[in-house]
N, C-alpha and C. Protein backbone atom coordinates (compact mmCIF):
# COMPACT_ATOMS: atom_id res chain seq x y z
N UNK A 1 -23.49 -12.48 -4.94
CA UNK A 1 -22.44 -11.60 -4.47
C UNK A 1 -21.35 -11.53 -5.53
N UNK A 2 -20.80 -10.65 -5.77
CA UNK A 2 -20.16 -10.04 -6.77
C UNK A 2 -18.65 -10.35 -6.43
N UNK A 3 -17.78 -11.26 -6.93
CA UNK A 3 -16.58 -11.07 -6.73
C UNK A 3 -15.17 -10.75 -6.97
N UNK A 4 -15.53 -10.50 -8.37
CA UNK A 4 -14.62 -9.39 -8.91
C UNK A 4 -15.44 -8.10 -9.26
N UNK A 5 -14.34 -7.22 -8.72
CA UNK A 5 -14.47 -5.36 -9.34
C UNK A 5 -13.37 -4.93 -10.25
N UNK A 6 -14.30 -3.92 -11.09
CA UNK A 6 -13.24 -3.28 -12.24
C UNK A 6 -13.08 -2.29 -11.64
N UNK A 7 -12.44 -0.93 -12.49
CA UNK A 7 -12.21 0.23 -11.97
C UNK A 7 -13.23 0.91 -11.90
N UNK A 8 -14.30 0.51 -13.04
CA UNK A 8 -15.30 1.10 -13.36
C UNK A 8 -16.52 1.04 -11.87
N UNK A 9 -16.30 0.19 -11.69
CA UNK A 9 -16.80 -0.18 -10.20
C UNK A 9 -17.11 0.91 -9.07
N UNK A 10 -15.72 1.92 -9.47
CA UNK A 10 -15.50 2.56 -8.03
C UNK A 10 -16.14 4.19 -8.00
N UNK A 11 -16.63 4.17 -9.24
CA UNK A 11 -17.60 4.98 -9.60
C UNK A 11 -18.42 5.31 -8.54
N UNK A 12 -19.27 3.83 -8.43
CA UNK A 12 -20.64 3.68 -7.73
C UNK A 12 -20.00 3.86 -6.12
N UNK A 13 -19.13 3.21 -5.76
CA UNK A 13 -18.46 3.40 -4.43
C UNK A 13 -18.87 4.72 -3.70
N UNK A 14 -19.57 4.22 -2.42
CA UNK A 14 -20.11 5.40 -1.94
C UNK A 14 -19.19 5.78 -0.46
N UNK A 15 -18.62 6.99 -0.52
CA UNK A 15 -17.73 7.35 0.04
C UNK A 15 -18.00 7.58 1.13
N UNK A 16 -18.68 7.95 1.58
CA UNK A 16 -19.71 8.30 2.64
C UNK A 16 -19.96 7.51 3.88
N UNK A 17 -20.37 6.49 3.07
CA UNK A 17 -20.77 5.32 3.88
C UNK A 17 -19.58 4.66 5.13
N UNK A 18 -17.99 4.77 3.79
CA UNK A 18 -17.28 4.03 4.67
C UNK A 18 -16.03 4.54 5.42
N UNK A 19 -16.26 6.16 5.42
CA UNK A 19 -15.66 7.44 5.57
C UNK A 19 -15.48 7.09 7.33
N UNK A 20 -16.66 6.94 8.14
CA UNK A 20 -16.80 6.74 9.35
C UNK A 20 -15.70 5.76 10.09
N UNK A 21 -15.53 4.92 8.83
CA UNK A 21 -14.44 3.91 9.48
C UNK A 21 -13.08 3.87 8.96
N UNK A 22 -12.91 4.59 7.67
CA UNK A 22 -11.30 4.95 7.87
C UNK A 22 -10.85 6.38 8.44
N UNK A 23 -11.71 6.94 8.91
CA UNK A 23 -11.09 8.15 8.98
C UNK A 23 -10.02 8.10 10.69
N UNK A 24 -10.96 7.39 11.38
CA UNK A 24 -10.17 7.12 12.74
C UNK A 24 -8.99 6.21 12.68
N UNK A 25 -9.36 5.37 11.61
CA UNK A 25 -8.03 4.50 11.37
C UNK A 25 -6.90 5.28 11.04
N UNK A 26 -6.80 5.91 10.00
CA UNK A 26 -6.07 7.07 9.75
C UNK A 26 -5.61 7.88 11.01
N UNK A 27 -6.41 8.40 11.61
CA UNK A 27 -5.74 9.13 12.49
C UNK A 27 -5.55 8.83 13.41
N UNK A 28 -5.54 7.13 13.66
CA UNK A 28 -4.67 6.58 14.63
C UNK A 28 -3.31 6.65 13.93
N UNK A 29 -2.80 6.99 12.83
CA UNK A 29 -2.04 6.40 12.13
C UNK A 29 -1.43 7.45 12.13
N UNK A 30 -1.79 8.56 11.76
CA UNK A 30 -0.99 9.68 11.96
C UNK A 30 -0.78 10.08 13.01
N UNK A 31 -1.35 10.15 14.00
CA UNK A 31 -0.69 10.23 15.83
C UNK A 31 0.08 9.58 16.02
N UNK A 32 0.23 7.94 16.15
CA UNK A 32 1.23 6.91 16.00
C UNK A 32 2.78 7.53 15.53
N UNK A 33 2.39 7.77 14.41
CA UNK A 33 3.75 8.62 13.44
C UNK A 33 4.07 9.53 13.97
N UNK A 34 3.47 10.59 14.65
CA UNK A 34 3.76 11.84 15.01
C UNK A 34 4.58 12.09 16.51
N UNK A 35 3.88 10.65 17.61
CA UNK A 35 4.25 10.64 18.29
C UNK A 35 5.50 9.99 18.46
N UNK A 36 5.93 8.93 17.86
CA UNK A 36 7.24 8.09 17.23
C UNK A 36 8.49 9.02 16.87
N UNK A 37 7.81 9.98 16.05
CA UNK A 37 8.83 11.06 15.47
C UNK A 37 9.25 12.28 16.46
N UNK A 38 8.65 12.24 17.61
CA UNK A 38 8.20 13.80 18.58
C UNK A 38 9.26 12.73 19.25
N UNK A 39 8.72 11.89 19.64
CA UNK A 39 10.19 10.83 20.92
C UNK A 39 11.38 10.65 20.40
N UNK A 40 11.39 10.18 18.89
CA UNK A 40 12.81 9.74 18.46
C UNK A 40 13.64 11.78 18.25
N UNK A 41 12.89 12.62 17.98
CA UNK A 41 13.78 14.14 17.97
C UNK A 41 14.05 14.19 19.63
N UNK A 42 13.08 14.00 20.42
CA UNK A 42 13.69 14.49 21.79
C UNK A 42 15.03 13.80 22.17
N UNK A 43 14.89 12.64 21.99
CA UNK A 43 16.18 11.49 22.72
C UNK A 43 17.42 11.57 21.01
N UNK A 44 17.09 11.98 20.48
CA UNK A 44 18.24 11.80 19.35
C UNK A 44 19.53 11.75 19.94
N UNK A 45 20.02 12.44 21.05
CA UNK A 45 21.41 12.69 21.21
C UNK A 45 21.63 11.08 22.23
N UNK A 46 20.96 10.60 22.38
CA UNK A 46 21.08 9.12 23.44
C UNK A 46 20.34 7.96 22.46
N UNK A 47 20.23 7.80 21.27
CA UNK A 47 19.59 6.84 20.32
C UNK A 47 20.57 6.55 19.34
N UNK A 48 20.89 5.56 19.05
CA UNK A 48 21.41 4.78 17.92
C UNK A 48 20.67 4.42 16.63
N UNK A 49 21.32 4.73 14.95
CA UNK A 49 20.51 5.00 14.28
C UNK A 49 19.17 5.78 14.24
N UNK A 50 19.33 7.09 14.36
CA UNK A 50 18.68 8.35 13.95
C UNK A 50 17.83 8.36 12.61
N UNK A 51 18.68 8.06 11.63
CA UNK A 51 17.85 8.50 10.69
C UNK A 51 17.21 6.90 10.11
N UNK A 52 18.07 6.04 10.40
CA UNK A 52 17.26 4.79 9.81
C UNK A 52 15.64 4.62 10.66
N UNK A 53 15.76 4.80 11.76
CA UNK A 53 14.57 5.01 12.71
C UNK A 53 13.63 5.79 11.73
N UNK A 54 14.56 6.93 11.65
CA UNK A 54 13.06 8.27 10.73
C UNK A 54 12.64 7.65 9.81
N UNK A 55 13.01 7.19 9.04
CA UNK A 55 12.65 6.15 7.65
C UNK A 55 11.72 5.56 7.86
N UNK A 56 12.23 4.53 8.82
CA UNK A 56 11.09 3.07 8.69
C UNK A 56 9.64 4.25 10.17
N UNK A 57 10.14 4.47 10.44
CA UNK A 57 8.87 5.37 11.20
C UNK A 57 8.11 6.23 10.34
N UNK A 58 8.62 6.70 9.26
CA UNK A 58 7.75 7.77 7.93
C UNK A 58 7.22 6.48 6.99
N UNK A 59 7.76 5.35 6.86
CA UNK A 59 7.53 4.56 5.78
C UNK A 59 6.87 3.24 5.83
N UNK A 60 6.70 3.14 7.29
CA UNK A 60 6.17 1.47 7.37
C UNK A 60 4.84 1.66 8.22
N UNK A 61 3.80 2.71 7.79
CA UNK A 61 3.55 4.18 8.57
C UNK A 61 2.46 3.04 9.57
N UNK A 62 1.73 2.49 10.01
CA UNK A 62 1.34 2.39 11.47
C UNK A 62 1.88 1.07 11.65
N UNK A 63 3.20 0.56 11.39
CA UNK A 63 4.28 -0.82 11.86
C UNK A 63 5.40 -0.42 12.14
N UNK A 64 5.54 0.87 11.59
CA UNK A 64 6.98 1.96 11.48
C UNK A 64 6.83 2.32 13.36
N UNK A 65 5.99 3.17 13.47
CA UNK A 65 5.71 3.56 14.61
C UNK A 65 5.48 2.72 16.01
N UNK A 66 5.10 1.39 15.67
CA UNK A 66 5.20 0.26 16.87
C UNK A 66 6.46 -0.28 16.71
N UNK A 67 6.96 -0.64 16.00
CA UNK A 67 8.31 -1.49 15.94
C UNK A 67 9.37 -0.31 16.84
N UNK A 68 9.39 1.10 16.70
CA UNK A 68 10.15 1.77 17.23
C UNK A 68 10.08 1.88 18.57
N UNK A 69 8.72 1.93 19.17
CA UNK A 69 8.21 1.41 20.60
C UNK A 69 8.85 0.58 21.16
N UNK A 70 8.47 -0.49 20.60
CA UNK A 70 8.81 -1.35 21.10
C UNK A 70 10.57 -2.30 20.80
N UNK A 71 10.84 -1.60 19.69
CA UNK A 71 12.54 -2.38 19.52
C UNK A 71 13.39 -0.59 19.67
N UNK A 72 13.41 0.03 19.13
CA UNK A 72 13.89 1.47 19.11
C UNK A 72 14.47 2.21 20.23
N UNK A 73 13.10 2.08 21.33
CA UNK A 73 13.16 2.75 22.11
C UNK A 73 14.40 2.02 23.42
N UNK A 74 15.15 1.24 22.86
CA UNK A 74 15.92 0.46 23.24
C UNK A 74 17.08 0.71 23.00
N UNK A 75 17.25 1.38 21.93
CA UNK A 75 18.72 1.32 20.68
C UNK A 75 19.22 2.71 21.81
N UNK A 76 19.80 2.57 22.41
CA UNK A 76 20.41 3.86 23.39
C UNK A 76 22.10 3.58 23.23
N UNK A 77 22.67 4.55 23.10
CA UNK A 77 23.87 4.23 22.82
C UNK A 77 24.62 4.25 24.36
N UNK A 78 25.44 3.41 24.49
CA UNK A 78 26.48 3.37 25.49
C UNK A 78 27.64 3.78 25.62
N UNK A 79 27.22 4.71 26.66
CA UNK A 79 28.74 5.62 26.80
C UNK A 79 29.78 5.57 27.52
């Protein structure tokens, strides 16, 4: 078994093969994001930190989107 790869390596890499299993990962990942971002625009006017939210939700892209769930969806400002 082979345990280092060069770049040259990724040549042979058959795309195909392992296409089946990131592609759903991915688009758990982009729903996640999409839906994070669709909740934090609706409630904007009752949420604390707006745009730091958008950030780490565009940037920490499927930890961005749970952390806001679950700590975010909290940050409600008191009036």
């Amino acid at each position: 078994m082979k345990l280092h790869y060069e770049l040259n390596d990724l040549k042979d890499l058959d795309i195909m093969a392992i296409l089946p299993i990131i592609l759903p990962v991915m688009a758990i990942g982009v729903l996640l994001v999409l839906i994070a971002l669709i909740d934090l625009y609706k409630h904007r006017k009752t949420r604390d930190n707006v745009l730091i939210w958008t950030i780490i939700i565009l940037f920490a892209n499927t930890l961005g989107p749970i952390l806001y769930f679950v700590i975010g969806r909290k940050d409600i400002e008191k009036s």
